[in-house]
PDB file of N, CA and C in Angstrom:
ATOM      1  N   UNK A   1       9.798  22.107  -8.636  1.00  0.00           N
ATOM      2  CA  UNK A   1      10.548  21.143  -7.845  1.00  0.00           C
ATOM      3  C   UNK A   1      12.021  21.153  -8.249  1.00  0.00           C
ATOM      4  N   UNK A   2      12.579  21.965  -9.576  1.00  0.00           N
ATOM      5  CA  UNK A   2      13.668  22.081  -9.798  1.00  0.00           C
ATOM      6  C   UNK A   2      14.607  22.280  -8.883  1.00  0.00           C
ATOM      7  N   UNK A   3      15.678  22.456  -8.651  1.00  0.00           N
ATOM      8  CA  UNK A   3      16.161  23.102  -7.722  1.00  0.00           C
ATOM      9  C   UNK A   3      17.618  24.070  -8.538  1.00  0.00           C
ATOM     10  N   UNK A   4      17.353  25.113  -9.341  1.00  0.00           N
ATOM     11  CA  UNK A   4      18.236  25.547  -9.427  1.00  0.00           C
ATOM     12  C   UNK A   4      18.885  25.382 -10.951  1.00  0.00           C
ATOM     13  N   UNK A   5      17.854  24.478 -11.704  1.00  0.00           N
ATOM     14  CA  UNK A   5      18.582  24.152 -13.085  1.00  0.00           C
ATOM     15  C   UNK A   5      18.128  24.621 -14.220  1.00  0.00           C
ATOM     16  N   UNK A   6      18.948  24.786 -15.035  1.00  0.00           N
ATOM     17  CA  UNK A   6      18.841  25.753 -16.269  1.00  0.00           C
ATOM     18  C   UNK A   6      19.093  25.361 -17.559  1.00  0.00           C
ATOM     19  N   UNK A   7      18.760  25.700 -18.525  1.00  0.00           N
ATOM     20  CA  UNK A   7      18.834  24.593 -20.102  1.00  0.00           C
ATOM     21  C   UNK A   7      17.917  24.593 -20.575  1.00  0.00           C
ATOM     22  N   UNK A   8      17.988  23.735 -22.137  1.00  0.00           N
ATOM     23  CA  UNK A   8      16.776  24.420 -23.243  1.00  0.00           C
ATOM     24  C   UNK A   8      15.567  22.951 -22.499  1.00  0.00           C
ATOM     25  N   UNK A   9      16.336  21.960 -21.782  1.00  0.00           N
ATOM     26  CA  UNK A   9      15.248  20.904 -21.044  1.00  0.00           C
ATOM     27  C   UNK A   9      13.820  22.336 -20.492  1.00  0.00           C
ATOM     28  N   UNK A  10      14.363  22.962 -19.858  1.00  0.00           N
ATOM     29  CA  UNK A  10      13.604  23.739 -19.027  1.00  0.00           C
ATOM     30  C   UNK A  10      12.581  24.533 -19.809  1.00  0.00           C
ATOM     31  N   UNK A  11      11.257  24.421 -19.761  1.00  0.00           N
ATOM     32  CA  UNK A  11      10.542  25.340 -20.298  1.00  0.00           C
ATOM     33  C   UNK A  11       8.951  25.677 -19.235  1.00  0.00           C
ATOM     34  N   UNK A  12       8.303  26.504 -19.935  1.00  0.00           N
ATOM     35  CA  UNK A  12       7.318  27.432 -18.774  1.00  0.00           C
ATOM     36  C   UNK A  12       6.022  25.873 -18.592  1.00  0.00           C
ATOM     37  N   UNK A  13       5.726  26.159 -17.821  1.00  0.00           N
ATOM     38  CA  UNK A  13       4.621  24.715 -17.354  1.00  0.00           C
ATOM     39  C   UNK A  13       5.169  23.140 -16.957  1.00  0.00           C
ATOM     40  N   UNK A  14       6.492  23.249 -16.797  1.00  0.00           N
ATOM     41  CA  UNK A  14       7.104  21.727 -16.796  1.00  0.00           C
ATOM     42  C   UNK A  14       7.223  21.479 -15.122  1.00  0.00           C
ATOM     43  N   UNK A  15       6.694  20.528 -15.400  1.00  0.00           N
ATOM     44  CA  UNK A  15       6.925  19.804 -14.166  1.00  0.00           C
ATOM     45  C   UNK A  15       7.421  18.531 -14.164  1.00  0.00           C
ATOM     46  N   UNK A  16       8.261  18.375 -13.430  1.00  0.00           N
ATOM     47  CA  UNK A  16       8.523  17.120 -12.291  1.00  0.00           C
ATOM     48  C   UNK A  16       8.456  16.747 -11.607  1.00  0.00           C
ATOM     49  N   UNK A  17       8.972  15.091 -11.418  1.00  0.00           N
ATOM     50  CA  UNK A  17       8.945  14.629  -9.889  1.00  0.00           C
ATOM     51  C   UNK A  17      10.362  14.977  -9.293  1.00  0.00           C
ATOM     52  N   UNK A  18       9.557  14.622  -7.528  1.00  0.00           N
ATOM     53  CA  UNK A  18      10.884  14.958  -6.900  1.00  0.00           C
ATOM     54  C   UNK A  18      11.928  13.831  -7.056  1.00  0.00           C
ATOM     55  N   UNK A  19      11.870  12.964  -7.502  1.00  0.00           N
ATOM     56  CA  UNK A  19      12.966  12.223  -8.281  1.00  0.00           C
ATOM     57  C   UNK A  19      13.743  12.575  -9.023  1.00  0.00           C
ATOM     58  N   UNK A  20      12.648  13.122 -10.381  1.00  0.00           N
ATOM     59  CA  UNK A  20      13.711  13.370 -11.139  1.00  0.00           C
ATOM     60  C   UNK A  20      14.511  14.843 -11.013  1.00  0.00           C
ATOM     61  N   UNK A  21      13.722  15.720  -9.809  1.00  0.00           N
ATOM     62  CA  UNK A  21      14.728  16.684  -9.927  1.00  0.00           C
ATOM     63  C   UNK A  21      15.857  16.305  -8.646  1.00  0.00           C
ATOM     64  N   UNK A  22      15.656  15.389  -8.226  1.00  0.00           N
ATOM     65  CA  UNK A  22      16.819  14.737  -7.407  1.00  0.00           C
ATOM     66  C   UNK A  22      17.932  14.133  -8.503  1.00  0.00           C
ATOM     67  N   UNK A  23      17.585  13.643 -10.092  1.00  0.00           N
ATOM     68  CA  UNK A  23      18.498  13.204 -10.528  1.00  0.00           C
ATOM     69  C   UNK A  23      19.108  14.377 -11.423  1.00  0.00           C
ATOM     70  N   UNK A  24      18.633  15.414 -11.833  1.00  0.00           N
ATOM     71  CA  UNK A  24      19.070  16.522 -12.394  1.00  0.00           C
ATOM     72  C   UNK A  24      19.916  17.250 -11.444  1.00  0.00           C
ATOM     73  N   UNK A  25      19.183  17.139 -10.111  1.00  0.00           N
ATOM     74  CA  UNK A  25      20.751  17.998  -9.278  1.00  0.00           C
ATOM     75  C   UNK A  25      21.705  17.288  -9.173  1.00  0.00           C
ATOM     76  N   UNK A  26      21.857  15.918  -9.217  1.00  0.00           N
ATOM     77  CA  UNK A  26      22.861  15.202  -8.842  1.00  0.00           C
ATOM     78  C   UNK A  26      23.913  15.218 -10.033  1.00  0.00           C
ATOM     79  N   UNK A  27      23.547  14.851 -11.646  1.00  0.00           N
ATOM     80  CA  UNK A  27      24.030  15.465 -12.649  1.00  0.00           C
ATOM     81  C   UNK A  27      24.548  17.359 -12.849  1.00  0.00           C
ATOM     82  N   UNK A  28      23.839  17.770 -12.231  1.00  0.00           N
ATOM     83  CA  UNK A  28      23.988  18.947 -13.016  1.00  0.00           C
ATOM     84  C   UNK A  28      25.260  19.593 -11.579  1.00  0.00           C
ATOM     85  N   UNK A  29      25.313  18.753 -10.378  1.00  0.00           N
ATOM     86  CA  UNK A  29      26.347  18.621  -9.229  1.00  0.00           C
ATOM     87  C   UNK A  29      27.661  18.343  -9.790  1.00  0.00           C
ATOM     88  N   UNK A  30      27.555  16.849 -10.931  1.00  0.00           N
ATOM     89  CA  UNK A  30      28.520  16.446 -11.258  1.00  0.00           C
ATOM     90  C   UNK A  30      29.419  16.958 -12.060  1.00  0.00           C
ATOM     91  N   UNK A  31      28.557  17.921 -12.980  1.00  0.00           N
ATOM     92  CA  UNK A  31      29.285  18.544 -13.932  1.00  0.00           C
ATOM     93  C   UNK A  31      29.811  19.667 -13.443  1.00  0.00           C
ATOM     94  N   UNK A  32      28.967  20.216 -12.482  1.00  0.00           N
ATOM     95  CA  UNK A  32      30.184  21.496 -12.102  1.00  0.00           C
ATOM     96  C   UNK A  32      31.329  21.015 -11.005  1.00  0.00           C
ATOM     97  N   UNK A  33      31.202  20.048 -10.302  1.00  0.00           N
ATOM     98  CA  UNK A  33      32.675  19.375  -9.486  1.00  0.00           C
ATOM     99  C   UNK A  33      33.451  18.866 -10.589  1.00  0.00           C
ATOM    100  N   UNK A  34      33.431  18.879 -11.385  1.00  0.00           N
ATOM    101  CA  UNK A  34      34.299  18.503 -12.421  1.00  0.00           C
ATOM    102  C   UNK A  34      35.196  19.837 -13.005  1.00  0.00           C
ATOM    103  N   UNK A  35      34.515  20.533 -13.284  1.00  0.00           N
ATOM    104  CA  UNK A  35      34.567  21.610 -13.695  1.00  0.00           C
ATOM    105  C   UNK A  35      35.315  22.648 -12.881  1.00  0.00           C
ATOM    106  N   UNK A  36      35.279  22.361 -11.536  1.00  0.00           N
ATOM    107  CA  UNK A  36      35.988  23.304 -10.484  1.00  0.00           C
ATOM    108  C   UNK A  36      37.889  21.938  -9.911  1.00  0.00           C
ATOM    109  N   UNK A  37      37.253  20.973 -10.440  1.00  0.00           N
ATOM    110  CA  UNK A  37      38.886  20.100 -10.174  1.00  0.00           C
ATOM    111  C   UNK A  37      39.244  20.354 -11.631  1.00  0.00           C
ATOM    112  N   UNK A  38      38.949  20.569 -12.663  1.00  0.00           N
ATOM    113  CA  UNK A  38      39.453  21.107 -13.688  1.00  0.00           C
ATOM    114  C   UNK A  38      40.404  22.691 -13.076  1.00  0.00           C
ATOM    115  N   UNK A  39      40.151  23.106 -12.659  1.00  0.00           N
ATOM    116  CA  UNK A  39      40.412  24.506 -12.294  1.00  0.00           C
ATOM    117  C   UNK A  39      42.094  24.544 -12.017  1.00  0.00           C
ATOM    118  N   UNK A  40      41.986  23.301 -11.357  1.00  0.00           N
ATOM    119  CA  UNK A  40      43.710  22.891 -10.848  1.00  0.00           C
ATOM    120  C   UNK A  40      43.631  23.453  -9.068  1.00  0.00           C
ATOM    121  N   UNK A  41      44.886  23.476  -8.774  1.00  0.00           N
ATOM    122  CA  UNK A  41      45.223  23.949  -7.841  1.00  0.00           C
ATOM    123  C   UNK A  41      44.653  22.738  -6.033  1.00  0.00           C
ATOM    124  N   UNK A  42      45.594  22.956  -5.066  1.00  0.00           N
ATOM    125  CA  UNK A  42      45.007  22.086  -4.422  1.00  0.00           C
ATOM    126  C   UNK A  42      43.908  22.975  -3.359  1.00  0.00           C
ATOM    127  N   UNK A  43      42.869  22.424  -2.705  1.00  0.00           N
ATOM    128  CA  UNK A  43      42.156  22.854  -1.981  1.00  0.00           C
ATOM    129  C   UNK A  43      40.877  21.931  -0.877  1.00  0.00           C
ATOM    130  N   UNK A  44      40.963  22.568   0.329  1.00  0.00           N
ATOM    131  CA  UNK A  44      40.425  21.480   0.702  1.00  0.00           C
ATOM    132  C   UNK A  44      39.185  21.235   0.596  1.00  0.00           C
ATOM    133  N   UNK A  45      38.129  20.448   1.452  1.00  0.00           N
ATOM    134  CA  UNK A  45      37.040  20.162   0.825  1.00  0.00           C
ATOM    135  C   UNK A  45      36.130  21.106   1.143  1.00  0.00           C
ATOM    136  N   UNK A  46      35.868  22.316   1.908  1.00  0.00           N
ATOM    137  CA  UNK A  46      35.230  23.159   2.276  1.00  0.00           C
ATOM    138  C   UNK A  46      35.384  24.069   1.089  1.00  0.00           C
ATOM    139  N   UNK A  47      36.963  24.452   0.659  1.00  0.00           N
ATOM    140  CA  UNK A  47      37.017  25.286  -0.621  1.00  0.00           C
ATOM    141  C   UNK A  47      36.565  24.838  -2.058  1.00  0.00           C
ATOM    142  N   UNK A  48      35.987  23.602  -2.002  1.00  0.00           N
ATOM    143  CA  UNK A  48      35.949  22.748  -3.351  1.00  0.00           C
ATOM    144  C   UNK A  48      34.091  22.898  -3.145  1.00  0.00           C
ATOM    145  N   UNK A  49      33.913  22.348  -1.953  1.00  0.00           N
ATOM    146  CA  UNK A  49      32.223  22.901  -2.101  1.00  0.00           C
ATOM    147  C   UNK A  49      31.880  23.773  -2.187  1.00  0.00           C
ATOM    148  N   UNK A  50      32.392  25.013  -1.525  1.00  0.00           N
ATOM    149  CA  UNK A  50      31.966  26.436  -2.082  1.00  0.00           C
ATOM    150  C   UNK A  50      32.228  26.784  -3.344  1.00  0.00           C
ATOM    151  N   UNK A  51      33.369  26.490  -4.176  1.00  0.00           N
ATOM    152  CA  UNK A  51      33.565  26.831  -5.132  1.00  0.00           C
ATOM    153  C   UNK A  51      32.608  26.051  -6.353  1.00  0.00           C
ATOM    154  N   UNK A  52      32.252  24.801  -5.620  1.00  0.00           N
ATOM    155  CA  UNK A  52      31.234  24.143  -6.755  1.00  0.00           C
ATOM    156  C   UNK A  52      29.794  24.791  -6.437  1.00  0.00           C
ATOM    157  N   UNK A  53      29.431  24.935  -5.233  1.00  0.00           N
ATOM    158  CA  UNK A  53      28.160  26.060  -4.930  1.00  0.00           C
ATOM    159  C   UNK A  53      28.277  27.143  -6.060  1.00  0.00           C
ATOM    160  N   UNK A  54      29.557  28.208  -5.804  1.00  0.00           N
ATOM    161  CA  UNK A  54      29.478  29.231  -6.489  1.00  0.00           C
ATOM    162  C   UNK A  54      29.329  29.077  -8.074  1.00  0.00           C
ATOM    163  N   UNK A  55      29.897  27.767  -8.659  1.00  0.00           N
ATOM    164  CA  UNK A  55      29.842  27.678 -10.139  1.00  0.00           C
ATOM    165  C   UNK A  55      29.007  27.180 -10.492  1.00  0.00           C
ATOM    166  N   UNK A  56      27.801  26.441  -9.936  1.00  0.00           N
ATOM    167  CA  UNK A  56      26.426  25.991 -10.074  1.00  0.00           C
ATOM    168  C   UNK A  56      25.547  27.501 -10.348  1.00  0.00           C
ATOM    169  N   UNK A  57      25.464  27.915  -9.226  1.00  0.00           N
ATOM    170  CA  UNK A  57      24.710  29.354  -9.127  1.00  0.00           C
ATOM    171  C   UNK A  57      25.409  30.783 -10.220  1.00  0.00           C
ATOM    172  N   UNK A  58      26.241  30.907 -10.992  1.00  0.00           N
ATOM    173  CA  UNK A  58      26.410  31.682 -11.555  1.00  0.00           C
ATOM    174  C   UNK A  58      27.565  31.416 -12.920  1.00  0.00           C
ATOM    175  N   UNK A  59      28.187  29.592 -12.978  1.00  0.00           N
ATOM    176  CA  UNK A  59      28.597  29.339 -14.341  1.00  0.00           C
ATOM    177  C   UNK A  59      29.999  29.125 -14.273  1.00  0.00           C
ATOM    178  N   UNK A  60      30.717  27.816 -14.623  1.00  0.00           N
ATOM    179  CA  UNK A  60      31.899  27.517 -14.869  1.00  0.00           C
ATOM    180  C   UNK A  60      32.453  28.884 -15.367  1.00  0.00           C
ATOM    181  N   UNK A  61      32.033  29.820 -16.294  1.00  0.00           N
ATOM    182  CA  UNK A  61      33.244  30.649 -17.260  1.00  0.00           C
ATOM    183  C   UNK A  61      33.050  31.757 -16.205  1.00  0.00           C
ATOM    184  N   UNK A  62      31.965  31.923 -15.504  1.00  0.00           N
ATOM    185  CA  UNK A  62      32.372  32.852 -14.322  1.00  0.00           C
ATOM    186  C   UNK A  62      33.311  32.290 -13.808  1.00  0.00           C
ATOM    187  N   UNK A  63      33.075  31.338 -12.791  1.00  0.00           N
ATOM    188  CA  UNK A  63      34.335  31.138 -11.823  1.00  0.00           C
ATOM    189  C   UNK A  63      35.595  31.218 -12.544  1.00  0.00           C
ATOM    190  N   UNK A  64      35.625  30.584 -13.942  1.00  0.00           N
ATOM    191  CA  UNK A  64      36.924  30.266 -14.377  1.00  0.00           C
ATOM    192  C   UNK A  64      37.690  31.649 -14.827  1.00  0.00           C
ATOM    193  N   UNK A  65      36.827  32.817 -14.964  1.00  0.00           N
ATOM    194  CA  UNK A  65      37.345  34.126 -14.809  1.00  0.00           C
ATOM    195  C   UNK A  65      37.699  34.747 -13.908  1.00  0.00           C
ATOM    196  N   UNK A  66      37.106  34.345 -12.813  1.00  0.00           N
ATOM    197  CA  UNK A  66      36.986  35.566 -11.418  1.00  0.00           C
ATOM    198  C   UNK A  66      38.235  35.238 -10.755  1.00  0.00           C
ATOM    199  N   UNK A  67      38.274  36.796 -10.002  1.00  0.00           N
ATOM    200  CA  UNK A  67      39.080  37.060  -9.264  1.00  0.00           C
ATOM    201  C   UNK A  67      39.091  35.942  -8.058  1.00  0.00           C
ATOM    202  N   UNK A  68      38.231  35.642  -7.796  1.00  0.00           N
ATOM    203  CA  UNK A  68      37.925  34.451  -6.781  1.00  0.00           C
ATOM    204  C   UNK A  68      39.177  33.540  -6.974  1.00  0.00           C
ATOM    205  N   UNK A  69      38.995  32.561  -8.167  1.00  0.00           N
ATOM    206  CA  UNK A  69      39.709  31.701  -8.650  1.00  0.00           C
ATOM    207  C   UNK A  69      41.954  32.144  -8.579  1.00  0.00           C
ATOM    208  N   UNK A  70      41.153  33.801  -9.053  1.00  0.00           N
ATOM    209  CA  UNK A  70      42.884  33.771  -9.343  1.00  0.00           C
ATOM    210  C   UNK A  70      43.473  33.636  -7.889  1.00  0.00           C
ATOM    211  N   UNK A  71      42.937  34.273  -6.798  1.00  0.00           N
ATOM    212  CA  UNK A  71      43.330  34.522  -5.592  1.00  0.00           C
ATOM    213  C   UNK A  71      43.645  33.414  -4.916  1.00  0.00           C
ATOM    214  N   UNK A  72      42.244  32.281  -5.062  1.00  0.00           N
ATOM    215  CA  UNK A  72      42.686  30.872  -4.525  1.00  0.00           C
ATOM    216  C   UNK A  72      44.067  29.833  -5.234  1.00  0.00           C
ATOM    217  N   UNK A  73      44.360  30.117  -6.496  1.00  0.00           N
ATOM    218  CA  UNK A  73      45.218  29.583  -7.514  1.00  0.00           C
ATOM    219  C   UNK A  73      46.568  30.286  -6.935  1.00  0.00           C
ATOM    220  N   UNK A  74      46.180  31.582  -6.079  1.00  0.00           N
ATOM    221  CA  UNK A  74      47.911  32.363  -5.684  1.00  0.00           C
ATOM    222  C   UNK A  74      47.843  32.304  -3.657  1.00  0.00           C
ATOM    223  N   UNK A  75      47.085  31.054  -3.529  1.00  0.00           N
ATOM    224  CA  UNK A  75      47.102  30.811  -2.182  1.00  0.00           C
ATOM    225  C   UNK A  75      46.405  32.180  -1.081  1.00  0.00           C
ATOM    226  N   UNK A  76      46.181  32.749  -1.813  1.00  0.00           N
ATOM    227  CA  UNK A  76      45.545  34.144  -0.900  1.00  0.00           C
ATOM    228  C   UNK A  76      43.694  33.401  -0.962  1.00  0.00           C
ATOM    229  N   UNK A  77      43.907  32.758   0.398  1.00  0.00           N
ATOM    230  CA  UNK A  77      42.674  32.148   0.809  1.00  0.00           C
ATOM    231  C   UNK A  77      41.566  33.003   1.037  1.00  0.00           C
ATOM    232  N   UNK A  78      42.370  33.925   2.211  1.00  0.00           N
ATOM    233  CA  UNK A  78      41.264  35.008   2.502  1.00  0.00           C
ATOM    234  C   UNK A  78      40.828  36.197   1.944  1.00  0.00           C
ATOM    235  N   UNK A  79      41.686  36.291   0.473  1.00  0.00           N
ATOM    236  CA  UNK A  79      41.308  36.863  -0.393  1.00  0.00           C
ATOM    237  C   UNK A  79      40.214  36.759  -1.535  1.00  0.00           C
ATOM    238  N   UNK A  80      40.114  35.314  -1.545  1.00  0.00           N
ATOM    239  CA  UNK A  80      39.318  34.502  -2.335  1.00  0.00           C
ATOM    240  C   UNK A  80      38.309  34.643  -1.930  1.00  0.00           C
ATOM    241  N   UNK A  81      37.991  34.206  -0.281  1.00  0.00           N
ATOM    242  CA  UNK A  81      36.713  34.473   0.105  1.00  0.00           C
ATOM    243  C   UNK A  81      36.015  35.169   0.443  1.00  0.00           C
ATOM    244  N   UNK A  82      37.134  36.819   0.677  1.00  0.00           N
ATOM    245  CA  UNK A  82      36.346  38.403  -0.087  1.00  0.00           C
ATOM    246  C   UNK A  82      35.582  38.244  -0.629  1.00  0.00           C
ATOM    247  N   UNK A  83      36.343  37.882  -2.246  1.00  0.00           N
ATOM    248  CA  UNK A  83      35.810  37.914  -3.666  1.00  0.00           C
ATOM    249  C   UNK A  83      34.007  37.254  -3.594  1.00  0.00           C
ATOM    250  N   UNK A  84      34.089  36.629  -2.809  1.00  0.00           N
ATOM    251  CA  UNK A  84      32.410  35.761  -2.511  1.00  0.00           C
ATOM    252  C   UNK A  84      31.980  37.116  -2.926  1.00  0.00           C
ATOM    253  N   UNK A  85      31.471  37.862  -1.812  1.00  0.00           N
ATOM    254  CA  UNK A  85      30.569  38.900  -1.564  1.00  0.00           C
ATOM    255  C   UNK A  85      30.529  39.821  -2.654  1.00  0.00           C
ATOM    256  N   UNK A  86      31.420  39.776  -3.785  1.00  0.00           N
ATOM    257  CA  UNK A  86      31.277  40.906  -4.621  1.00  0.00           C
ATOM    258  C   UNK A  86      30.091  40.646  -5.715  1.00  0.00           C
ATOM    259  N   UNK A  87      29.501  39.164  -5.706  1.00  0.00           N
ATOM    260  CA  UNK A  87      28.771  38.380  -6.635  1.00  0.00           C
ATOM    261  C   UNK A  87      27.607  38.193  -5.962  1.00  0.00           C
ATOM    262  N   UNK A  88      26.700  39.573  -5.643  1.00  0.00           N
ATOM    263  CA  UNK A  88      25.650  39.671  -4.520  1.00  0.00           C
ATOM    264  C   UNK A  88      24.839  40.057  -5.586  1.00  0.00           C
ATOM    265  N   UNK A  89      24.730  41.045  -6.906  1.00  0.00           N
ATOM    266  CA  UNK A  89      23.805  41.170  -7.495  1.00  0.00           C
ATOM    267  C   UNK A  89      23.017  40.222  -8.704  1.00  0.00           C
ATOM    268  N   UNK A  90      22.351  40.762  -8.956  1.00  0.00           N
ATOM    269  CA  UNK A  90      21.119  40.074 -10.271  1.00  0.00           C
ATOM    270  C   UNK A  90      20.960  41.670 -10.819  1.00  0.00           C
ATOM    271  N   UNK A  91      20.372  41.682 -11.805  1.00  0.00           N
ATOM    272  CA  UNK A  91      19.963  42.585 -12.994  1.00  0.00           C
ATOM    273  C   UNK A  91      20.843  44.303 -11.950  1.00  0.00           C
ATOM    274  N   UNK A  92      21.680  43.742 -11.672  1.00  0.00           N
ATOM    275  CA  UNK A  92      22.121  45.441 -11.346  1.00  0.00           C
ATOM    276  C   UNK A  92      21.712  45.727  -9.669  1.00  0.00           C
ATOM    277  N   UNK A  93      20.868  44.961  -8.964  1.00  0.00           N
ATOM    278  CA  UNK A  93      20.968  45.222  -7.645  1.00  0.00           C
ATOM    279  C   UNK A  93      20.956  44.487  -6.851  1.00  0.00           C
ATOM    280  N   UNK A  94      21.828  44.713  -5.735  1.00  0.00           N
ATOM    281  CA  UNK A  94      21.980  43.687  -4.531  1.00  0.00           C
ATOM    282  C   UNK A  94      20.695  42.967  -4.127  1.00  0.00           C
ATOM    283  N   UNK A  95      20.819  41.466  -3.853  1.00  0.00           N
ATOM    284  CA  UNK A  95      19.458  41.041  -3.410  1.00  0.00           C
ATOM    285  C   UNK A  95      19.942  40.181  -2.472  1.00  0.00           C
ATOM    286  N   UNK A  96      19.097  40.095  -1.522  1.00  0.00           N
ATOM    287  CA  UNK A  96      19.630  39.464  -0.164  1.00  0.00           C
ATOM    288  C   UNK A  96      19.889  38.277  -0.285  1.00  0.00           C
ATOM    289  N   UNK A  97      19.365  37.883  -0.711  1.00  0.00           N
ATOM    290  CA  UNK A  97      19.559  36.070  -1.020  1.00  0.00           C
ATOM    291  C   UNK A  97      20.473  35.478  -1.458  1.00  0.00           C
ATOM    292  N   UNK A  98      21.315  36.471  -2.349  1.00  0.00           N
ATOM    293  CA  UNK A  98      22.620  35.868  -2.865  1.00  0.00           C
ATOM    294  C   UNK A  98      23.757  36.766  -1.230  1.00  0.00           C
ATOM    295  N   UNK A  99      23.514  37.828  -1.385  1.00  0.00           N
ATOM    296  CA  UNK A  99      24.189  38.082   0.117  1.00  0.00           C
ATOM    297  C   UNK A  99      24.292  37.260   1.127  1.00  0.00           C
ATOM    298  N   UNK A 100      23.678  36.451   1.139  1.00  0.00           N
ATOM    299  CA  UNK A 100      23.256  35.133   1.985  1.00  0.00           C
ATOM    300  C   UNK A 100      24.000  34.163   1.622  1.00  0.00           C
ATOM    301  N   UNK A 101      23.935  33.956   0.580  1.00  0.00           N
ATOM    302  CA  UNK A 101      24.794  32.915  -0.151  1.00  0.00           C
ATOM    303  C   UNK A 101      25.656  32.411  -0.282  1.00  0.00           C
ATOM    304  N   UNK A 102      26.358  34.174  -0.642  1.00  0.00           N
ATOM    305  CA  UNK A 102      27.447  33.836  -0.395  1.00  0.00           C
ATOM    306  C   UNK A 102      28.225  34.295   0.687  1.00  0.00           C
ATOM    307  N   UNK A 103      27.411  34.905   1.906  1.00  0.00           N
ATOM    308  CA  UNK A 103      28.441  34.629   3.194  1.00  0.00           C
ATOM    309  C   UNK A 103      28.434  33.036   3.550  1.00  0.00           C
ATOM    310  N   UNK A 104      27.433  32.462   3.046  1.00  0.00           N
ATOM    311  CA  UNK A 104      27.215  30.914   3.805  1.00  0.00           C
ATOM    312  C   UNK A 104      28.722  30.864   2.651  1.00  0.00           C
ATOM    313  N   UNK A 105      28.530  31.068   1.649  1.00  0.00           N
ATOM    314  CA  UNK A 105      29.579  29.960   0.445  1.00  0.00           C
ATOM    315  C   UNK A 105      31.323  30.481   1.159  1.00  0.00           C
ATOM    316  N   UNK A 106      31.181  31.754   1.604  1.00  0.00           N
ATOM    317  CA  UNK A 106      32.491  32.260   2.304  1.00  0.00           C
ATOM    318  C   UNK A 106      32.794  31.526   3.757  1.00  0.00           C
ATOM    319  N   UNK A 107      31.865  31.021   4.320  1.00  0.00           N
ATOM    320  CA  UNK A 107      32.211  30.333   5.620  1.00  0.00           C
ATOM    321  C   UNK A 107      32.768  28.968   4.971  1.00  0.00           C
ATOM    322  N   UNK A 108      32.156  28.318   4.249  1.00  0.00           N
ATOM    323  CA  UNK A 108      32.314  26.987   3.469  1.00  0.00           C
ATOM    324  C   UNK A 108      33.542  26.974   3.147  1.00  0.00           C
ATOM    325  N   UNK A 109      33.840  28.219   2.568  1.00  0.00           N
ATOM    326  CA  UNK A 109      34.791  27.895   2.104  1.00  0.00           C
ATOM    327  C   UNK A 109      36.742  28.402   2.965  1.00  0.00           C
ATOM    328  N   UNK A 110      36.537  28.915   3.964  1.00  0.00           N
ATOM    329  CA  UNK A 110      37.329  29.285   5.041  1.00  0.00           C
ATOM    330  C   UNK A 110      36.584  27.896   6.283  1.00  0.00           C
ATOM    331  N   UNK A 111      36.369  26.970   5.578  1.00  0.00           N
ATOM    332  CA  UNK A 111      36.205  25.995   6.917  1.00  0.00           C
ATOM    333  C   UNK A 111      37.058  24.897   6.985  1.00  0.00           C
TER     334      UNK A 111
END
């Protein structure tokens, strides 16, 4: 029922309710919107949800490295939302689901 969360909380056989993984996404939401207005720079709210999508799914010190970030920080919007698509793999190969992802997180964020 998780949706997406990661930490030493997490181990093999655990379960929850859909409560409480309603209150773990909502926390674990908060900390990465924090984390992406940490980032600086202004942006509107389509670029602030994708960018908190993208740092949920793959990690504040990613985003806070990527080319993504620098591009949006030097106003090259539609450069930024290139950068989406380059963050399509897992263990070394493209998997559709993040291809998915992040064209949805590239519309989000050009909206």
């Amino acid at each position: 029922m998780g949706v997406g969360h990661t930490g030493p909380d997490v181990r093999p056989g655990l379960t929850i309710t859909r409560e409480r993984s309603q209150e773990i996404l909502a926390a674990d939401l908060l900390r990465f919107e924090r984390a992406v207005n940490r980032m600086g720079g202004r942006m509107t709210q389509g670029q602030f949800d994708a960018m908190v999508s993208f740092a949920f799914n793959v990690g504040e010190g990613a985003l806070k490295s990527s080319t993504l970030l620098k591009k949006h920080l030097a106003d090259d919007y539609a450069g930024a939302a290139r950068e989406l698509a380059r963050w399509n793999k897992a263990g070394g190969r493209v998997l559709p689901g993040l291809v998915k992802r992040r064209a949805a997180e590239a519309a989000l964020y050009m909206s």
